[in-house]
PDB file of N, CA and C in Angstrom:
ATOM      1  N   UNK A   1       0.844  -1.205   0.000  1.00  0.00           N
ATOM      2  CA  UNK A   1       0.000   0.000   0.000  1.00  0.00           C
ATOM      3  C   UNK A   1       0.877   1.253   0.000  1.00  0.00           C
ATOM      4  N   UNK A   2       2.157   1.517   0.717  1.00  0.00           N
ATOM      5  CA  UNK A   2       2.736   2.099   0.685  1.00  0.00           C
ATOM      6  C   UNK A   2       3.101   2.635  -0.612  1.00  0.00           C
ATOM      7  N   UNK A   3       3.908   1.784  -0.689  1.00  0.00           N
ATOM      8  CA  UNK A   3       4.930   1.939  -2.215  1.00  0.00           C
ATOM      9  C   UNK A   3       3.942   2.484  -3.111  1.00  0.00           C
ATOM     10  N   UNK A   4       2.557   2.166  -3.227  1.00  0.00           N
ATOM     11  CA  UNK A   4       1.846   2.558  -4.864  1.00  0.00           C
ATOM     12  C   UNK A   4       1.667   4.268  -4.329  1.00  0.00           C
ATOM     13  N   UNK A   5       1.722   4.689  -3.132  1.00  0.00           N
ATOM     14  CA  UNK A   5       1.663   5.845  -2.481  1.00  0.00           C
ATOM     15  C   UNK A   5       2.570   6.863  -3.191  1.00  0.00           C
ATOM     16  N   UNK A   6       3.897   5.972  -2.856  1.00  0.00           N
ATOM     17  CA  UNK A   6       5.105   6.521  -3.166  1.00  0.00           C
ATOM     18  C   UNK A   6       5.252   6.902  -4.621  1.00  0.00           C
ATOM     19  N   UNK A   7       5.002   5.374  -5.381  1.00  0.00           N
ATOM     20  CA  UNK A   7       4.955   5.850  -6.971  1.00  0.00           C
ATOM     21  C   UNK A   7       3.746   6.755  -7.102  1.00  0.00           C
ATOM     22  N   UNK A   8       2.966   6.892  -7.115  1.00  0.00           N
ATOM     23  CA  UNK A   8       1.895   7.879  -7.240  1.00  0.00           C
ATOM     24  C   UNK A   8       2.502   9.148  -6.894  1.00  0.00           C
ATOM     25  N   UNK A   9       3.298   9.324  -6.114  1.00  0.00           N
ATOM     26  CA  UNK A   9       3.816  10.709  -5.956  1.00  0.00           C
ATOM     27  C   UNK A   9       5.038  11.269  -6.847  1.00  0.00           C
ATOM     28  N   UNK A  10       5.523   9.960  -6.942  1.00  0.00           N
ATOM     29  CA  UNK A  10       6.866   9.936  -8.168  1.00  0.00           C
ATOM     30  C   UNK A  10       6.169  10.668  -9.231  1.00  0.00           C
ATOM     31  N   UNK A  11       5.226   9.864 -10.230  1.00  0.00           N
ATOM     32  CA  UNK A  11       4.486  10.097 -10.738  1.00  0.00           C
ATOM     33  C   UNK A  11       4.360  11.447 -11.116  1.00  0.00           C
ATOM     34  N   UNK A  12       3.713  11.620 -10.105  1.00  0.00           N
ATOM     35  CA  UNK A  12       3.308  13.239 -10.167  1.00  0.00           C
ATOM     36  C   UNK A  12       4.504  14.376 -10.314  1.00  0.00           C
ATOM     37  N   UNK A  13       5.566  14.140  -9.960  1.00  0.00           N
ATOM     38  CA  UNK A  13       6.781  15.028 -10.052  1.00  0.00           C
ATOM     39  C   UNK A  13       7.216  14.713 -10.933  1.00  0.00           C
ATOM     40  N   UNK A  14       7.275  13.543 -11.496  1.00  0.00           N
ATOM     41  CA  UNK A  14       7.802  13.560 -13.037  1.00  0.00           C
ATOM     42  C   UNK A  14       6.838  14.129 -13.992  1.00  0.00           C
ATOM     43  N   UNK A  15       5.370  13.548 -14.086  1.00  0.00           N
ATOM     44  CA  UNK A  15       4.764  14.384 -14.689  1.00  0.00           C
ATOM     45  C   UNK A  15       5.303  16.478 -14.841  1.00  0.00           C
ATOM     46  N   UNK A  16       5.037  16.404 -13.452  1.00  0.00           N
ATOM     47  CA  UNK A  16       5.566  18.333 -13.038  1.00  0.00           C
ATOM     48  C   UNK A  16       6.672  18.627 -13.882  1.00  0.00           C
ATOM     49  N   UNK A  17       7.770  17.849 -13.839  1.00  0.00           N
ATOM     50  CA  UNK A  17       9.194  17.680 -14.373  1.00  0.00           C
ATOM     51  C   UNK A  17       8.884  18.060 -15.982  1.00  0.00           C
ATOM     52  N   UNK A  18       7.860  16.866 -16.315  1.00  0.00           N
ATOM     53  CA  UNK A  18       8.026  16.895 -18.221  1.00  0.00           C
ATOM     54  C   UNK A  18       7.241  18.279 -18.442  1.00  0.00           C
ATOM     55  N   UNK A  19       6.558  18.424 -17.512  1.00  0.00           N
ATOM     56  CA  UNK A  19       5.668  19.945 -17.866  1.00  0.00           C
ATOM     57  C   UNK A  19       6.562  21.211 -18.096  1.00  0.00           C
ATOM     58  N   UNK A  20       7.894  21.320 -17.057  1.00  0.00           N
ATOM     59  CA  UNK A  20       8.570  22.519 -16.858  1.00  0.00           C
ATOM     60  C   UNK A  20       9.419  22.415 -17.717  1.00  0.00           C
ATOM     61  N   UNK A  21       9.943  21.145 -18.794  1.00  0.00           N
ATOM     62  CA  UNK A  21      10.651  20.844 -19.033  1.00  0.00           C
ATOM     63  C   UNK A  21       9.962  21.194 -20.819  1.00  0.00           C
ATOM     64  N   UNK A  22       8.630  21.396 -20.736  1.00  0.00           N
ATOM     65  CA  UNK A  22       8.513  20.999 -22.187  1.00  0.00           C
ATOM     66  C   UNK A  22       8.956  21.111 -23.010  1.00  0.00           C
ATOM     67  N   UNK A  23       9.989  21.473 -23.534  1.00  0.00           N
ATOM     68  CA  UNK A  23      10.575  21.968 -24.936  1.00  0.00           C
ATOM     69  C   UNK A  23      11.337  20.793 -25.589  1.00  0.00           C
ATOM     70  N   UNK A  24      11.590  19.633 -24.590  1.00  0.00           N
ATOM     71  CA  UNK A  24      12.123  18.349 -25.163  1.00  0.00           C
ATOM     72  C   UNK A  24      10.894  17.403 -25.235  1.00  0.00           C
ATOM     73  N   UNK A  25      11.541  16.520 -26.657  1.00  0.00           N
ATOM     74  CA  UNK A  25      10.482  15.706 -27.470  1.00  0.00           C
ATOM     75  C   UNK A  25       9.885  14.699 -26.335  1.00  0.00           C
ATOM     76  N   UNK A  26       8.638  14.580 -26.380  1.00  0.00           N
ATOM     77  CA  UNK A  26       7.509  13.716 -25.715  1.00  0.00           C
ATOM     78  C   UNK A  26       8.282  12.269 -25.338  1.00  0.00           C
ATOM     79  N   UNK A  27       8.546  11.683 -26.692  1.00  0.00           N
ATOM     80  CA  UNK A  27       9.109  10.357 -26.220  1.00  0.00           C
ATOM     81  C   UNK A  27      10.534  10.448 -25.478  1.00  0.00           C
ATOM     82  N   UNK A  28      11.540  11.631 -25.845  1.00  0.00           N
ATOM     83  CA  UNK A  28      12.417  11.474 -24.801  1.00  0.00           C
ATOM     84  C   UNK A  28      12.147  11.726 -23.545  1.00  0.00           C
ATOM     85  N   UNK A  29      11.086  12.372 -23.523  1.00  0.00           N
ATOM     86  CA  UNK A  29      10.865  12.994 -21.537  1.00  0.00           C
ATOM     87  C   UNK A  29       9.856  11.098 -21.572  1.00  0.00           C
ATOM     88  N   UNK A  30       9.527  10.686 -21.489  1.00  0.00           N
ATOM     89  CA  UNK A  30       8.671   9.304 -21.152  1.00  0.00           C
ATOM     90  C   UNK A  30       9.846   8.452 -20.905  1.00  0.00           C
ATOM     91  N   UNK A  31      10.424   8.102 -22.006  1.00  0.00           N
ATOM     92  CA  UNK A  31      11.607   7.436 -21.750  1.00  0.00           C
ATOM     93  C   UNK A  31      12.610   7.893 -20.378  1.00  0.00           C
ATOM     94  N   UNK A  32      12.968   9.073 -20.207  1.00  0.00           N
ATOM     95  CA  UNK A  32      13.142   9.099 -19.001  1.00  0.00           C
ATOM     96  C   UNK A  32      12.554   9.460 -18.100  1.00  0.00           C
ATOM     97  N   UNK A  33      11.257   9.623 -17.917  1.00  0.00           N
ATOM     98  CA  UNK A  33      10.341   9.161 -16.696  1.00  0.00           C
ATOM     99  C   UNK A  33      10.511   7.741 -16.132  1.00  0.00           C
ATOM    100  N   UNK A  34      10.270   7.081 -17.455  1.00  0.00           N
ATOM    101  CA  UNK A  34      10.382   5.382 -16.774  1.00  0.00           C
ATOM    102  C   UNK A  34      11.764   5.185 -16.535  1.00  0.00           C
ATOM    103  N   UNK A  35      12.904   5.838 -16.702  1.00  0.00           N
ATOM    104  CA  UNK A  35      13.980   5.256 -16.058  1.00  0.00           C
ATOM    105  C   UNK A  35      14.128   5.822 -14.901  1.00  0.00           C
ATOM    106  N   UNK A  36      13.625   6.992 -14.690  1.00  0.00           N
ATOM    107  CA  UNK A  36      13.651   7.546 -13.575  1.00  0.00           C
ATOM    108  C   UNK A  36      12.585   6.842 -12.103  1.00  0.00           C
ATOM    109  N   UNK A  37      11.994   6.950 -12.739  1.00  0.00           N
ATOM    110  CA  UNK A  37      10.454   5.126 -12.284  1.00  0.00           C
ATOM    111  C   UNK A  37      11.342   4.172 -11.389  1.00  0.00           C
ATOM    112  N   UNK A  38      11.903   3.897 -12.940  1.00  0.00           N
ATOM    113  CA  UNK A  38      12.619   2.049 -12.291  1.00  0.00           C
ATOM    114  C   UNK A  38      13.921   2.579 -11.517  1.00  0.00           C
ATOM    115  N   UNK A  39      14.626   3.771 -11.133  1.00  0.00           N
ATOM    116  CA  UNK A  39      15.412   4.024 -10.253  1.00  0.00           C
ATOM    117  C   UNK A  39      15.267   4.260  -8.727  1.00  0.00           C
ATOM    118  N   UNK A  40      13.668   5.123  -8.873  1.00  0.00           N
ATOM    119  CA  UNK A  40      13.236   5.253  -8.087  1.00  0.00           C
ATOM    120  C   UNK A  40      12.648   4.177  -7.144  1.00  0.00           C
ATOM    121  N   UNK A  41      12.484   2.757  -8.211  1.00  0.00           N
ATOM    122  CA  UNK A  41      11.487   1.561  -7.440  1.00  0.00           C
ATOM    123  C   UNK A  41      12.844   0.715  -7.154  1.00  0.00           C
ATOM    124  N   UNK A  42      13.911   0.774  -7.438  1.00  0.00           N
ATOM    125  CA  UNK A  42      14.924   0.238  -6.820  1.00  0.00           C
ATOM    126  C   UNK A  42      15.601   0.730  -5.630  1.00  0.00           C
ATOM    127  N   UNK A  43      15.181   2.034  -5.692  1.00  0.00           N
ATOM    128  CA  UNK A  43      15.937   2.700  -4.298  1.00  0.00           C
ATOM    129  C   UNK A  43      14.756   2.427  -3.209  1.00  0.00           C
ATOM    130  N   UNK A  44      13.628   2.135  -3.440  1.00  0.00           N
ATOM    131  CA  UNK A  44      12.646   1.995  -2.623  1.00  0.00           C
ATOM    132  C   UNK A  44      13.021   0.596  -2.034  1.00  0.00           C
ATOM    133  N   UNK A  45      12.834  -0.385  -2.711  1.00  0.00           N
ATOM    134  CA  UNK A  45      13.352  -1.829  -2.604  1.00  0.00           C
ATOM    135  C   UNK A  45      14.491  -2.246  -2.061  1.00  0.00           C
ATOM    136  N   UNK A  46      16.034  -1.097  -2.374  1.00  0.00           N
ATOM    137  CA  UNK A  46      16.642  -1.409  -1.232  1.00  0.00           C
ATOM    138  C   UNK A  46      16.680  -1.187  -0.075  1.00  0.00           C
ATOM    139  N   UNK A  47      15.329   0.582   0.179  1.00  0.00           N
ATOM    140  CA  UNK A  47      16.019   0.713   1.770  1.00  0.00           C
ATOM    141  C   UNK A  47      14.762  -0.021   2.543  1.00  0.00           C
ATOM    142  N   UNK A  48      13.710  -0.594   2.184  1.00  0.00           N
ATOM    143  CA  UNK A  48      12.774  -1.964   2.464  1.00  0.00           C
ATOM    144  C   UNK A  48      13.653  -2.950   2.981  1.00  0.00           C
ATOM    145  N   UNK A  49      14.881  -3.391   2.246  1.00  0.00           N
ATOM    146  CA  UNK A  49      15.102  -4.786   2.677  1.00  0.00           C
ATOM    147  C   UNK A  49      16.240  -4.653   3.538  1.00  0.00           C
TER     148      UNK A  49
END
């Protein structure tokens, strides 16, 4: 329950991010949303375990 908390908030700041950011192409800001995603869900996962 947590964690979808957490991504949900990720989420939202990356969204904020590609907004302030707009002047770079759509698929490059997505592409690094989701890497920024899967960095973020690994740093979550390590300080969990």
């Amino acid at each position: 329950m947590r964690t979808s908390m957490i991504l949900g908030l990720a989420l939202g700041a990356l969204i904020g991010a590609a907004l302030v950011e707009g002047n770079s192409p759509v698929s490059e800001m997505v592409s690094k949303g989701k890497q920024k995603i899967k960095d973020k869900i690994n740093q979550i996962n390590a300080s969990m375990n």
